[in-house]
ModelCIF file with pLDDT and N, C-alpha, C, O atoms, coordinates in Angstrom:
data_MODEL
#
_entry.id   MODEL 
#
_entity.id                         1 
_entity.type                       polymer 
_entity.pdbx_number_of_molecules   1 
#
_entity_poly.entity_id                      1 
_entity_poly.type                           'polypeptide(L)' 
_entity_poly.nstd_linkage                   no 
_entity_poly.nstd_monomer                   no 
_entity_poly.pdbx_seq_one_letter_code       
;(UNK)(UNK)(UNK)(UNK)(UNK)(UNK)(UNK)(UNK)(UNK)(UNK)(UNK)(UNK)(UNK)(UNK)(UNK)(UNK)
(UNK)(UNK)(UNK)(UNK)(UNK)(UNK)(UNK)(UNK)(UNK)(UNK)(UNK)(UNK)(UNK)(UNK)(UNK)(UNK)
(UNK)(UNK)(UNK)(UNK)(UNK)(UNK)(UNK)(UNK)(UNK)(UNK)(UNK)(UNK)(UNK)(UNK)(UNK)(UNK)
;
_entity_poly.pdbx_seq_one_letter_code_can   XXXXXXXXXXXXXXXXXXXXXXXXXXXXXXXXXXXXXXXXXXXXXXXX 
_entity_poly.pdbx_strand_id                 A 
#
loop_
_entity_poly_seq.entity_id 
_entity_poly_seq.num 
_entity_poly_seq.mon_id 
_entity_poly_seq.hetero 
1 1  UNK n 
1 2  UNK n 
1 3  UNK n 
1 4  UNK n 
1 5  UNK n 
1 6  UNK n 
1 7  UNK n 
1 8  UNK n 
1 9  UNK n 
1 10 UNK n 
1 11 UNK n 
1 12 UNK n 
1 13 UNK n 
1 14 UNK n 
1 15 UNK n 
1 16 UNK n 
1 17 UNK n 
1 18 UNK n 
1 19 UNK n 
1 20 UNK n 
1 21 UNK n 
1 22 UNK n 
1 23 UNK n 
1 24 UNK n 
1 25 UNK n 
1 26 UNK n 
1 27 UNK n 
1 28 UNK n 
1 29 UNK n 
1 30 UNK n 
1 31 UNK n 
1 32 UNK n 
1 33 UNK n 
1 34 UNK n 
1 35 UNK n 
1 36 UNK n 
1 37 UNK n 
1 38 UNK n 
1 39 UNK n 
1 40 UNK n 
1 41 UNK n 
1 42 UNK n 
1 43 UNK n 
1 44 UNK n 
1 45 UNK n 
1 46 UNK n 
1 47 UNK n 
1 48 UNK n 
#
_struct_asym.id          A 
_struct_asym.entity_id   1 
#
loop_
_ma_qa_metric.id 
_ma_qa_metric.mode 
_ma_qa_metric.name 
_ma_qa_metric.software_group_id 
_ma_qa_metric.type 
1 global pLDDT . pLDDT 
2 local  pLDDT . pLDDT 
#
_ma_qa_metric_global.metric_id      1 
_ma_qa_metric_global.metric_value   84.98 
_ma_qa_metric_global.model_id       1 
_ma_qa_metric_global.ordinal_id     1 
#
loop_
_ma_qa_metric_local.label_asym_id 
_ma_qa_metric_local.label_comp_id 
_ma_qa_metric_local.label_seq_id 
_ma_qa_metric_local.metric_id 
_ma_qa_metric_local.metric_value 
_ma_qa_metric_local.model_id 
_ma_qa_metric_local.ordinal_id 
A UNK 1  2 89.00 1 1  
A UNK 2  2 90.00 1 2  
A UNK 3  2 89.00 1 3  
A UNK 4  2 86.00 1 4  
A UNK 5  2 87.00 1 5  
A UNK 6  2 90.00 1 6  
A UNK 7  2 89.00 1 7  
A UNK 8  2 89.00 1 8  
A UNK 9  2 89.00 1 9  
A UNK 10 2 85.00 1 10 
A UNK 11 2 83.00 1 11 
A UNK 12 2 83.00 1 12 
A UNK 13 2 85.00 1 13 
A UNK 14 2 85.00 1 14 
A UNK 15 2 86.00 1 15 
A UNK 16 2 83.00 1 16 
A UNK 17 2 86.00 1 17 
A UNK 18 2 86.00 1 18 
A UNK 19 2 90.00 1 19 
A UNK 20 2 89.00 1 20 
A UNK 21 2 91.00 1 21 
A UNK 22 2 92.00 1 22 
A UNK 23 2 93.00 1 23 
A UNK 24 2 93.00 1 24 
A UNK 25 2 93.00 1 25 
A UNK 26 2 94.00 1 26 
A UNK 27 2 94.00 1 27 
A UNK 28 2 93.00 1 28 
A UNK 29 2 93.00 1 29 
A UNK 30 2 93.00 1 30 
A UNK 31 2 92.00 1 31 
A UNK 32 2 91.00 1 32 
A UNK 33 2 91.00 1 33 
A UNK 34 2 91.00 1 34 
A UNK 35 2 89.00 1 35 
A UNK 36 2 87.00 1 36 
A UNK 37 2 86.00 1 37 
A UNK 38 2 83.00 1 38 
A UNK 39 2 78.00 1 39 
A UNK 40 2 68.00 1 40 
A UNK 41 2 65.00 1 41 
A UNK 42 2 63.00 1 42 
A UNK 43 2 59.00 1 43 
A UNK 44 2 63.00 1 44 
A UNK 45 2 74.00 1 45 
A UNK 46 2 76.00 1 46 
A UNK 47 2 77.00 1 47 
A UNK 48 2 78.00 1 48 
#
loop_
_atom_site.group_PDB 
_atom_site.id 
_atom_site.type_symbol 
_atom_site.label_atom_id 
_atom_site.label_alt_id 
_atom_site.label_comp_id 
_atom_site.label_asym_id 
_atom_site.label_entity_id 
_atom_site.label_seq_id 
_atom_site.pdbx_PDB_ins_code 
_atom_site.Cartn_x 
_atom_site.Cartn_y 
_atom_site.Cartn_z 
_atom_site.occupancy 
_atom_site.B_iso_or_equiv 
_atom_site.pdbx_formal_charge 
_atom_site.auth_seq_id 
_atom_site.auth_comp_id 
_atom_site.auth_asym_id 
_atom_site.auth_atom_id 
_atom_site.pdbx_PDB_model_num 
ATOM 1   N N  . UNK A 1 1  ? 135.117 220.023 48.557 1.00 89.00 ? 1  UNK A N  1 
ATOM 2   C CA . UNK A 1 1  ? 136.515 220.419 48.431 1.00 89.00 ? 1  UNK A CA 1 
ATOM 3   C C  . UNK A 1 1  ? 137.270 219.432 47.542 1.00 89.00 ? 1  UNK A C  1 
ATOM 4   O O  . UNK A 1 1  ? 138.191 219.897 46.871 1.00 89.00 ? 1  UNK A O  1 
ATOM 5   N N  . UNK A 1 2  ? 136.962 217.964 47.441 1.00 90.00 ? 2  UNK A N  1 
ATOM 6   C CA . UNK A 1 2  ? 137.839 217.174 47.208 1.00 90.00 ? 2  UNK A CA 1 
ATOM 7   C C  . UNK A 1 2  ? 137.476 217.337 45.761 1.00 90.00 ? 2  UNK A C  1 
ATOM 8   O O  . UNK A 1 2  ? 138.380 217.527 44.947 1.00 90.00 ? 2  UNK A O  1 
ATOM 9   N N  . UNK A 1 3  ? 135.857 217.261 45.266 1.00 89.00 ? 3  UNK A N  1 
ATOM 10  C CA . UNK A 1 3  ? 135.388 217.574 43.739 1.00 89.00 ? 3  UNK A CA 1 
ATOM 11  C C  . UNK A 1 3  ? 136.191 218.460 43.170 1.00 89.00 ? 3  UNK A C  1 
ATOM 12  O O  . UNK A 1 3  ? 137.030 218.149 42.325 1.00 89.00 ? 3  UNK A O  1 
ATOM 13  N N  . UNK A 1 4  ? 135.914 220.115 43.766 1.00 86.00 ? 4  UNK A N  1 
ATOM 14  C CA . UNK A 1 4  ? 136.640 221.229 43.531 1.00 86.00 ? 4  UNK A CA 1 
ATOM 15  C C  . UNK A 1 4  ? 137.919 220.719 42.958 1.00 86.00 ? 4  UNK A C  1 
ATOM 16  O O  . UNK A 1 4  ? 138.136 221.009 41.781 1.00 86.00 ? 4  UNK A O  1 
ATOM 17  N N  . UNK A 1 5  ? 138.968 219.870 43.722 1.00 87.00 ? 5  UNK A N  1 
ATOM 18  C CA . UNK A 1 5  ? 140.347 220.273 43.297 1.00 87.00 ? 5  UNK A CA 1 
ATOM 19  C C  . UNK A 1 5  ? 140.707 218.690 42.533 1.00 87.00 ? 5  UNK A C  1 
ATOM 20  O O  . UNK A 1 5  ? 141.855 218.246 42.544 1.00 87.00 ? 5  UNK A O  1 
ATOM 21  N N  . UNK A 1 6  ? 139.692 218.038 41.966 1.00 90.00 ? 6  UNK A N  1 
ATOM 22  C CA . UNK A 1 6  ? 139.895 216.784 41.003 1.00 90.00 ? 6  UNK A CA 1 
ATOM 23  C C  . UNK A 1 6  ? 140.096 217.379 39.129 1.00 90.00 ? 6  UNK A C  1 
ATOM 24  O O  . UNK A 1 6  ? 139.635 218.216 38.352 1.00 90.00 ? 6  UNK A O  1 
ATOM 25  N N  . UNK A 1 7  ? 141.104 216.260 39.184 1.00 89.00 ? 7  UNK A N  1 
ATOM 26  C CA . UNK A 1 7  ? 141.618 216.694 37.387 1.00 89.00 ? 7  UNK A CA 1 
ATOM 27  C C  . UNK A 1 7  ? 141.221 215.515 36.725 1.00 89.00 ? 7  UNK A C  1 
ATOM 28  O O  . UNK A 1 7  ? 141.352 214.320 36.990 1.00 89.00 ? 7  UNK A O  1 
ATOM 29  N N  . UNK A 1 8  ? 140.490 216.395 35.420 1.00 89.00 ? 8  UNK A N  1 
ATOM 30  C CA . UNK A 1 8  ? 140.349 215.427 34.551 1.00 89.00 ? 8  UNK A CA 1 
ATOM 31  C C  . UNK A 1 8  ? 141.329 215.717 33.120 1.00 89.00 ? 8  UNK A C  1 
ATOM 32  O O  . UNK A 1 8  ? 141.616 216.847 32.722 1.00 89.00 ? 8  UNK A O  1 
ATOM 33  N N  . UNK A 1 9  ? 141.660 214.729 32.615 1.00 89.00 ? 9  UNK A N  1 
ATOM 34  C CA . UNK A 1 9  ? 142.334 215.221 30.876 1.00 89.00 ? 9  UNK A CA 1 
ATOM 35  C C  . UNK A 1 9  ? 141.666 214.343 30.249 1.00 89.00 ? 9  UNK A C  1 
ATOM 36  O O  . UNK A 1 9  ? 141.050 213.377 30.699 1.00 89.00 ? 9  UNK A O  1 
ATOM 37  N N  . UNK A 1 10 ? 141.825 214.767 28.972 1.00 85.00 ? 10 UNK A N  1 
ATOM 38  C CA . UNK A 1 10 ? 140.897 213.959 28.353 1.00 85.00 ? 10 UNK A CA 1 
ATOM 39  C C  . UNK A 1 10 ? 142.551 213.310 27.345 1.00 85.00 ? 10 UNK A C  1 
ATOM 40  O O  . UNK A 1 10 ? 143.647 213.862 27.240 1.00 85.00 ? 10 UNK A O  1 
ATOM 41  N N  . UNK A 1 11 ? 142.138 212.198 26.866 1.00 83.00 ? 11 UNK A N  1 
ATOM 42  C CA . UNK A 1 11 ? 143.083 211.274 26.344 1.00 83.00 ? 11 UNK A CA 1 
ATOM 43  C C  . UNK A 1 11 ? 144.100 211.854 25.328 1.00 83.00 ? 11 UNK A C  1 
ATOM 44  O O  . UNK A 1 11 ? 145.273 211.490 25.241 1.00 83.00 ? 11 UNK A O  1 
ATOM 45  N N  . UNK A 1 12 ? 143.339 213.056 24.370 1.00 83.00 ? 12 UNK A N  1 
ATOM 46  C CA . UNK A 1 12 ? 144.525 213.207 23.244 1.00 83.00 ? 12 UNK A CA 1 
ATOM 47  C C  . UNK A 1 12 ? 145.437 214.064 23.997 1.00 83.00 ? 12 UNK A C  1 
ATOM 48  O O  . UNK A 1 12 ? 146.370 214.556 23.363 1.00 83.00 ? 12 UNK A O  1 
ATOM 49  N N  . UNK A 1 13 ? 145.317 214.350 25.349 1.00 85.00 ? 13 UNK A N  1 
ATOM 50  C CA . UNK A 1 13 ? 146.441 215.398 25.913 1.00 85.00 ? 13 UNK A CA 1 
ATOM 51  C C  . UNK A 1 13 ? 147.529 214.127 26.879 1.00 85.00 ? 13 UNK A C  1 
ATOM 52  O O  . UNK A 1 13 ? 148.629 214.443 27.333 1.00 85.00 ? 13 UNK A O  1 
ATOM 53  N N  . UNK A 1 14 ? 147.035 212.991 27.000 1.00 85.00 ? 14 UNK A N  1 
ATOM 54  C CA . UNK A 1 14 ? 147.369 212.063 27.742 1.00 85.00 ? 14 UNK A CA 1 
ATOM 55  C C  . UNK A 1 14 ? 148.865 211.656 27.121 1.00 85.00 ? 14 UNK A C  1 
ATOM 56  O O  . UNK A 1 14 ? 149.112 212.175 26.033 1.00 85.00 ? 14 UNK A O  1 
ATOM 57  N N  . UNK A 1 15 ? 149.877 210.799 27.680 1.00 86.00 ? 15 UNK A N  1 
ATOM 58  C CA . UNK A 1 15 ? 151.414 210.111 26.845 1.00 86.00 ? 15 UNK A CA 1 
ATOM 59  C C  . UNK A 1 15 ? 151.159 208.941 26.464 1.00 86.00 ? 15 UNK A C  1 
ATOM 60  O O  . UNK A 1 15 ? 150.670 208.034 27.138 1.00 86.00 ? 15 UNK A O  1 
ATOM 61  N N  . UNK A 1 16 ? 151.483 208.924 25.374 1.00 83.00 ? 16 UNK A N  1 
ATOM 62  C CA . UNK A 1 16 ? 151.380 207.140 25.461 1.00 83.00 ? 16 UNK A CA 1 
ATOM 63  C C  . UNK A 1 16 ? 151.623 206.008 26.469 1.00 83.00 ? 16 UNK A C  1 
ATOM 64  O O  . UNK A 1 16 ? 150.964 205.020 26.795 1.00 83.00 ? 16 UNK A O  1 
ATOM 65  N N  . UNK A 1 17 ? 153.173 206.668 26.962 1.00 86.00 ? 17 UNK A N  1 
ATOM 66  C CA . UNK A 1 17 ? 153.161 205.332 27.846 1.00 86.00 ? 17 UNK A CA 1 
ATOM 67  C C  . UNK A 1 17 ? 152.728 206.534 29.315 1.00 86.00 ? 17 UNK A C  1 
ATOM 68  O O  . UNK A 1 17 ? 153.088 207.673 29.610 1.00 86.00 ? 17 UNK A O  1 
ATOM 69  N N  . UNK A 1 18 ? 151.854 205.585 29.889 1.00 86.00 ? 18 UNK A N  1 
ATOM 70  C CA . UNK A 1 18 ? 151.449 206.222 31.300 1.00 86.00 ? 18 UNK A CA 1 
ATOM 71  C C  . UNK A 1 18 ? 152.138 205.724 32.356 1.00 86.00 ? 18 UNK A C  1 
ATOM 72  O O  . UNK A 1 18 ? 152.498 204.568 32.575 1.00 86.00 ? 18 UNK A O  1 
ATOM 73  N N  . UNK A 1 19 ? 152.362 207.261 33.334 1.00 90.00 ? 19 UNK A N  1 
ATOM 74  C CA . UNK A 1 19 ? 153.238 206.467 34.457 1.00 90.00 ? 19 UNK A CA 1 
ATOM 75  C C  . UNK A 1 19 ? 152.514 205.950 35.569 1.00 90.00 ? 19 UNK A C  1 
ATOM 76  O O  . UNK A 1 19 ? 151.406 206.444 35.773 1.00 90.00 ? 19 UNK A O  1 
ATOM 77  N N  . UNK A 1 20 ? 152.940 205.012 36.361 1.00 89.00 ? 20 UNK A N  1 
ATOM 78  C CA . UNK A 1 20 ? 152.567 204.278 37.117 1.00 89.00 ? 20 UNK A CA 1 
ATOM 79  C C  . UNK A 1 20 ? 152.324 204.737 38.544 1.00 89.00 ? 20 UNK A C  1 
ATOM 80  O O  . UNK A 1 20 ? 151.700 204.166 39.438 1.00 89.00 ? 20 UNK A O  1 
ATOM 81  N N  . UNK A 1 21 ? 152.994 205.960 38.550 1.00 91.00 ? 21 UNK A N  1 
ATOM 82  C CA . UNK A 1 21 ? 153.219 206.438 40.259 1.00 91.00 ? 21 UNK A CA 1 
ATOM 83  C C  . UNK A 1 21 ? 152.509 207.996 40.405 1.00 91.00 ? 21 UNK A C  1 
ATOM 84  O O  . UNK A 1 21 ? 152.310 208.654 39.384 1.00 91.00 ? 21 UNK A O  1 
ATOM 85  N N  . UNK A 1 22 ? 152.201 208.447 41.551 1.00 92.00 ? 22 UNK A N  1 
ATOM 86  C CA . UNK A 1 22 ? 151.470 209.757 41.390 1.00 92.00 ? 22 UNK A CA 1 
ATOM 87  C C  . UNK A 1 22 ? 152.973 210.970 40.979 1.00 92.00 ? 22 UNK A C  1 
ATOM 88  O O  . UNK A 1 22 ? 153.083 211.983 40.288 1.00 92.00 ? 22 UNK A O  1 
ATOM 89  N N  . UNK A 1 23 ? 154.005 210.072 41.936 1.00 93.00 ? 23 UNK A N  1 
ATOM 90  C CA . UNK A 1 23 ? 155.064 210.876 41.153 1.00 93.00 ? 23 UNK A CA 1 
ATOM 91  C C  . UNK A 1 23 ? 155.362 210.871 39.910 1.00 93.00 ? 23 UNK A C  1 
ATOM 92  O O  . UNK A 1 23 ? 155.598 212.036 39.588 1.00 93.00 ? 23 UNK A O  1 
ATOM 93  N N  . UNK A 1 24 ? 155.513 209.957 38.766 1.00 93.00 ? 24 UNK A N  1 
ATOM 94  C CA . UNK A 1 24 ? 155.573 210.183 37.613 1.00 93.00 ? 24 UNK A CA 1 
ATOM 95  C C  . UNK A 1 24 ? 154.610 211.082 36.778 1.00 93.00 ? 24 UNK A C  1 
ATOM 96  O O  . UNK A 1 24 ? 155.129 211.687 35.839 1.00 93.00 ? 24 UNK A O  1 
ATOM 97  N N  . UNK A 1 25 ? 153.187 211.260 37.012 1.00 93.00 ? 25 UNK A N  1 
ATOM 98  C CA . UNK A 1 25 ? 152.544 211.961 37.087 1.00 93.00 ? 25 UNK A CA 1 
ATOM 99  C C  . UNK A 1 25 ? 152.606 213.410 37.254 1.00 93.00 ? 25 UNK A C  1 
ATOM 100 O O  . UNK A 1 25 ? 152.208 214.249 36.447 1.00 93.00 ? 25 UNK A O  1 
ATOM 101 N N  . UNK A 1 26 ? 153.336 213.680 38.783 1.00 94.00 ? 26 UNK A N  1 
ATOM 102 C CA . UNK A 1 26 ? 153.457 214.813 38.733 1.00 94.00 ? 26 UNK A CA 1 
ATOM 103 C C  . UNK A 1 26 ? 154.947 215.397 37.954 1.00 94.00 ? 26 UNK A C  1 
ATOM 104 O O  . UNK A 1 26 ? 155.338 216.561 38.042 1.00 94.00 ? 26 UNK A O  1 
ATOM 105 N N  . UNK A 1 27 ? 155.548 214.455 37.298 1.00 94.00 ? 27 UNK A N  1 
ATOM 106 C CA . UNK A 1 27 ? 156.936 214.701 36.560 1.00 94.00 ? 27 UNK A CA 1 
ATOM 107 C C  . UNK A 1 27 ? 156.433 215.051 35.084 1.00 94.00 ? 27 UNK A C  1 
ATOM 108 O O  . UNK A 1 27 ? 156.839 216.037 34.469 1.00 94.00 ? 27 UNK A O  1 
ATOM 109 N N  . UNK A 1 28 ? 155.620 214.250 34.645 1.00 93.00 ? 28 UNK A N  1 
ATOM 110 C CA . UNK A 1 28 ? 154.736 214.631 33.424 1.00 93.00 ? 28 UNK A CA 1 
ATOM 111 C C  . UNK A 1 28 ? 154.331 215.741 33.223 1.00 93.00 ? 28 UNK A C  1 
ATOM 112 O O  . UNK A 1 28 ? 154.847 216.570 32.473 1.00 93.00 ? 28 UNK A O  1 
ATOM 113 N N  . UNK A 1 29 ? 152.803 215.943 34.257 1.00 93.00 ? 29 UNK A N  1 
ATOM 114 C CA . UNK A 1 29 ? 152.696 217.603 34.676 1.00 93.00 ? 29 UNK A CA 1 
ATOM 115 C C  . UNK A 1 29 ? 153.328 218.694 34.264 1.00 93.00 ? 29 UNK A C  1 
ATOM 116 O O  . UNK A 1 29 ? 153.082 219.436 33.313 1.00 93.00 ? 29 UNK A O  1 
ATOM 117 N N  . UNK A 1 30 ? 154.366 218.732 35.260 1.00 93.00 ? 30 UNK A N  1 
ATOM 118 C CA . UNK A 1 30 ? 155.439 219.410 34.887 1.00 93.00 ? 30 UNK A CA 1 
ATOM 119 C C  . UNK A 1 30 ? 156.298 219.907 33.657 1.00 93.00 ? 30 UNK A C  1 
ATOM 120 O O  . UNK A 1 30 ? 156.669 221.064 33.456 1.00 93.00 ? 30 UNK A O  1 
ATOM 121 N N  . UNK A 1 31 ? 156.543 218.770 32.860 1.00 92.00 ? 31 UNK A N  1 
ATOM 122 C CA . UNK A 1 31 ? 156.984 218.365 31.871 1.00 92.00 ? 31 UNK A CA 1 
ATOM 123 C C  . UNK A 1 31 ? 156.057 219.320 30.904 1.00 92.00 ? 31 UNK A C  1 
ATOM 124 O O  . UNK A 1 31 ? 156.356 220.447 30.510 1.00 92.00 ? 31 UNK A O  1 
ATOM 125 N N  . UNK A 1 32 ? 154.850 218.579 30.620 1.00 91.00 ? 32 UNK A N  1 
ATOM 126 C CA . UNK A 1 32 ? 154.153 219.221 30.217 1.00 91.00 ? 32 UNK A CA 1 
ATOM 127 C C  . UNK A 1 32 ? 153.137 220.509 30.380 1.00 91.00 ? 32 UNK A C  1 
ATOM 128 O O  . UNK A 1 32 ? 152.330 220.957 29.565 1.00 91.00 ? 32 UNK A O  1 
ATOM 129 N N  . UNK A 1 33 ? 153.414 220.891 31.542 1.00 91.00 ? 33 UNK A N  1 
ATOM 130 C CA . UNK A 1 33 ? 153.243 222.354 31.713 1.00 91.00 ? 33 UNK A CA 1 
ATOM 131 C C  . UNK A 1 33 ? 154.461 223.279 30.741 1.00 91.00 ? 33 UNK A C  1 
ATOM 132 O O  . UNK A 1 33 ? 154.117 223.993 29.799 1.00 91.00 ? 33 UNK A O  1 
ATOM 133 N N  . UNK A 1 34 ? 155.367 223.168 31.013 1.00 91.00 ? 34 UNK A N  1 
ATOM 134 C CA . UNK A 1 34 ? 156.455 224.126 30.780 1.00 91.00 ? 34 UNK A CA 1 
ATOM 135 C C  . UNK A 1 34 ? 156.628 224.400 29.503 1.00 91.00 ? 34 UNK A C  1 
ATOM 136 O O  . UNK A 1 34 ? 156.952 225.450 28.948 1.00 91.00 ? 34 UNK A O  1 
ATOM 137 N N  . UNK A 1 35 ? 156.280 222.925 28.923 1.00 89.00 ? 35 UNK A N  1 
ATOM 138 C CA . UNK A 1 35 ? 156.259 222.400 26.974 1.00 89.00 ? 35 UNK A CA 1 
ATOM 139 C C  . UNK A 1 35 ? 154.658 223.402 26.388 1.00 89.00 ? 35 UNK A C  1 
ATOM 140 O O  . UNK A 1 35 ? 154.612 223.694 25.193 1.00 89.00 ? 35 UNK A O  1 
ATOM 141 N N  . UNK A 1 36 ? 153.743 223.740 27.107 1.00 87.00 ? 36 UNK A N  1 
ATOM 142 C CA . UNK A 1 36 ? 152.457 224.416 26.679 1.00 87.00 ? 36 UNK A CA 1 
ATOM 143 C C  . UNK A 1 36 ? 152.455 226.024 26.928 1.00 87.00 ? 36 UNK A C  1 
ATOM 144 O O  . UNK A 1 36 ? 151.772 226.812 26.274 1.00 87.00 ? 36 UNK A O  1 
ATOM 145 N N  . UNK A 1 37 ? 153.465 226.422 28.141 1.00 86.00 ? 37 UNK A N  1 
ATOM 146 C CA . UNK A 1 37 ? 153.608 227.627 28.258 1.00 86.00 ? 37 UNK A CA 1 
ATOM 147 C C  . UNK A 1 37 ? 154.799 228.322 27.204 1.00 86.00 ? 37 UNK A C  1 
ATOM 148 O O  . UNK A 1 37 ? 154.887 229.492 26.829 1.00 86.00 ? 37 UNK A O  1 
ATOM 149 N N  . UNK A 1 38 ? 155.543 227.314 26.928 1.00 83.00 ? 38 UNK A N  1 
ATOM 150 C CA . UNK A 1 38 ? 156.331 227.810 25.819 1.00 83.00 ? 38 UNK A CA 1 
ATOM 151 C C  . UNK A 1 38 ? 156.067 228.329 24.820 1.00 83.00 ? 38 UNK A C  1 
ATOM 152 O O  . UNK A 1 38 ? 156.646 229.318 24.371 1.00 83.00 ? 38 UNK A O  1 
ATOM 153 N N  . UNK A 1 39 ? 154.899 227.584 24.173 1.00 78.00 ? 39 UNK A N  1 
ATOM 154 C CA . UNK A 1 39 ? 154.348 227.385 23.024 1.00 78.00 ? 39 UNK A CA 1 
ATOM 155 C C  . UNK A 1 39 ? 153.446 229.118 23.045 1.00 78.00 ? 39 UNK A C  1 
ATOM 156 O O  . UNK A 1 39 ? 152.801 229.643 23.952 1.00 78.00 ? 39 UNK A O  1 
ATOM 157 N N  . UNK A 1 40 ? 153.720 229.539 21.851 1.00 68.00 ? 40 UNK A N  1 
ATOM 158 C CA . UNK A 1 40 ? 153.422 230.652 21.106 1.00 68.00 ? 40 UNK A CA 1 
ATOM 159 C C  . UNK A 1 40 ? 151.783 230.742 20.837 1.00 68.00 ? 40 UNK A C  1 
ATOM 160 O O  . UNK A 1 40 ? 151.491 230.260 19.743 1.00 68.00 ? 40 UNK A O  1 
ATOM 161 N N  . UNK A 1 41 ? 150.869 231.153 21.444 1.00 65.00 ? 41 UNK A N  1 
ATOM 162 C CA . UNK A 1 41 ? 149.103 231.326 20.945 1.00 65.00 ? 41 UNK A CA 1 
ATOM 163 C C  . UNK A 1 41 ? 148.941 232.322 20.357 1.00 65.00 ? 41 UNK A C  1 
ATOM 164 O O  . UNK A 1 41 ? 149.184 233.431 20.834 1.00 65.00 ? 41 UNK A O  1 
ATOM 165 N N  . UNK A 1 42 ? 148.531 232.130 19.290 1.00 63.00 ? 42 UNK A N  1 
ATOM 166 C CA . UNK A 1 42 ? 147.732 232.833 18.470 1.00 63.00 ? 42 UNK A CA 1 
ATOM 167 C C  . UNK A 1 42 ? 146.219 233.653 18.577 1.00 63.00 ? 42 UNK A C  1 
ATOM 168 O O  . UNK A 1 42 ? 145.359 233.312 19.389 1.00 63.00 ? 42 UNK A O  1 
ATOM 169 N N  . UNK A 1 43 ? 146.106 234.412 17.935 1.00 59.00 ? 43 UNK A N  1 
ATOM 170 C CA . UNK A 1 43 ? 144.475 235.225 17.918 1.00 59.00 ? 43 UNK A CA 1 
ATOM 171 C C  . UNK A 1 43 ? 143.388 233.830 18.028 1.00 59.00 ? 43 UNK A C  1 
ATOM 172 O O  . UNK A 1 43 ? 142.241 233.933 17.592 1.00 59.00 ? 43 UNK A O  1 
ATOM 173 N N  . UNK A 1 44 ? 143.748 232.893 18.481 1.00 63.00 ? 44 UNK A N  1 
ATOM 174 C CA . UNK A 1 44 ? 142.788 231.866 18.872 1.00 63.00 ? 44 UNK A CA 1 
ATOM 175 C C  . UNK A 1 44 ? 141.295 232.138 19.087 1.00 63.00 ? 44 UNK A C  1 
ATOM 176 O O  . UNK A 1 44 ? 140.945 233.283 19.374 1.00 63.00 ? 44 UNK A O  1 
ATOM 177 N N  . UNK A 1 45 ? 140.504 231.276 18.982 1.00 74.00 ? 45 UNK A N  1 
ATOM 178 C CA . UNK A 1 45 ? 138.969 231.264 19.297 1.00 74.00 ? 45 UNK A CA 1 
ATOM 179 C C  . UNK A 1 45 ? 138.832 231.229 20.506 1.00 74.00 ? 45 UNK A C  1 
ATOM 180 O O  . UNK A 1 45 ? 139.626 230.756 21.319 1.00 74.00 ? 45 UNK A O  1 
ATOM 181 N N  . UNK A 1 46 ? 137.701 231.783 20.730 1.00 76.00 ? 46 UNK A N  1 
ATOM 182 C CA . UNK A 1 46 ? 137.470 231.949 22.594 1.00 76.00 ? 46 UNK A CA 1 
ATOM 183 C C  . UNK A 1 46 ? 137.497 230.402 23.248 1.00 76.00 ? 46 UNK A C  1 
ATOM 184 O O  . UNK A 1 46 ? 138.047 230.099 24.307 1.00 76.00 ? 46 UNK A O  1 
ATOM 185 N N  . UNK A 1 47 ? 136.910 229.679 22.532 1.00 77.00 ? 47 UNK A N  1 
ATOM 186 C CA . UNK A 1 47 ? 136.884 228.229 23.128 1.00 77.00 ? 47 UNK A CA 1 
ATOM 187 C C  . UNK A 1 47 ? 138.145 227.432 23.424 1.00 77.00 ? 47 UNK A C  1 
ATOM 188 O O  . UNK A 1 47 ? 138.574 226.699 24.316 1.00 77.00 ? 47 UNK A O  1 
ATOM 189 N N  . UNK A 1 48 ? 138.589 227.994 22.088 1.00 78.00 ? 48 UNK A N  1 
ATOM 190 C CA . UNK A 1 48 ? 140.272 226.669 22.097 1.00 78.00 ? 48 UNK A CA 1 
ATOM 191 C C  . UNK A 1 48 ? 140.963 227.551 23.259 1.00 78.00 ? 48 UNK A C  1 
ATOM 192 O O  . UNK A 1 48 ? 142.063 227.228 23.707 1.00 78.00 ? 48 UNK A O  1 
#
């Protein structure tokens, strides 16, 4: 269960400055959820 629900990112999706707290983290998240759903996709490749 605990494997199942572990996150990985890989660095170029990472902020420069990293926050220190699981809350800043989940403020980031956030942040950056909302900033990727915005964003317009294209006829993209199955992979990307």
């Amino acid at each position: 269960l605990m494997s199942a629900c572990t996150v990985e990112l890989p660095g170029r999706e990472l902020p420069r400055r990293r926050p220190r707290s699981i809350a800043g983290w989940n403020a980031w998240a956030a942040e950056r959820l909302a900033q990727l759903k915005r964003e317009t996709v294209g006829a993209a490749h199955e992979d990307a």
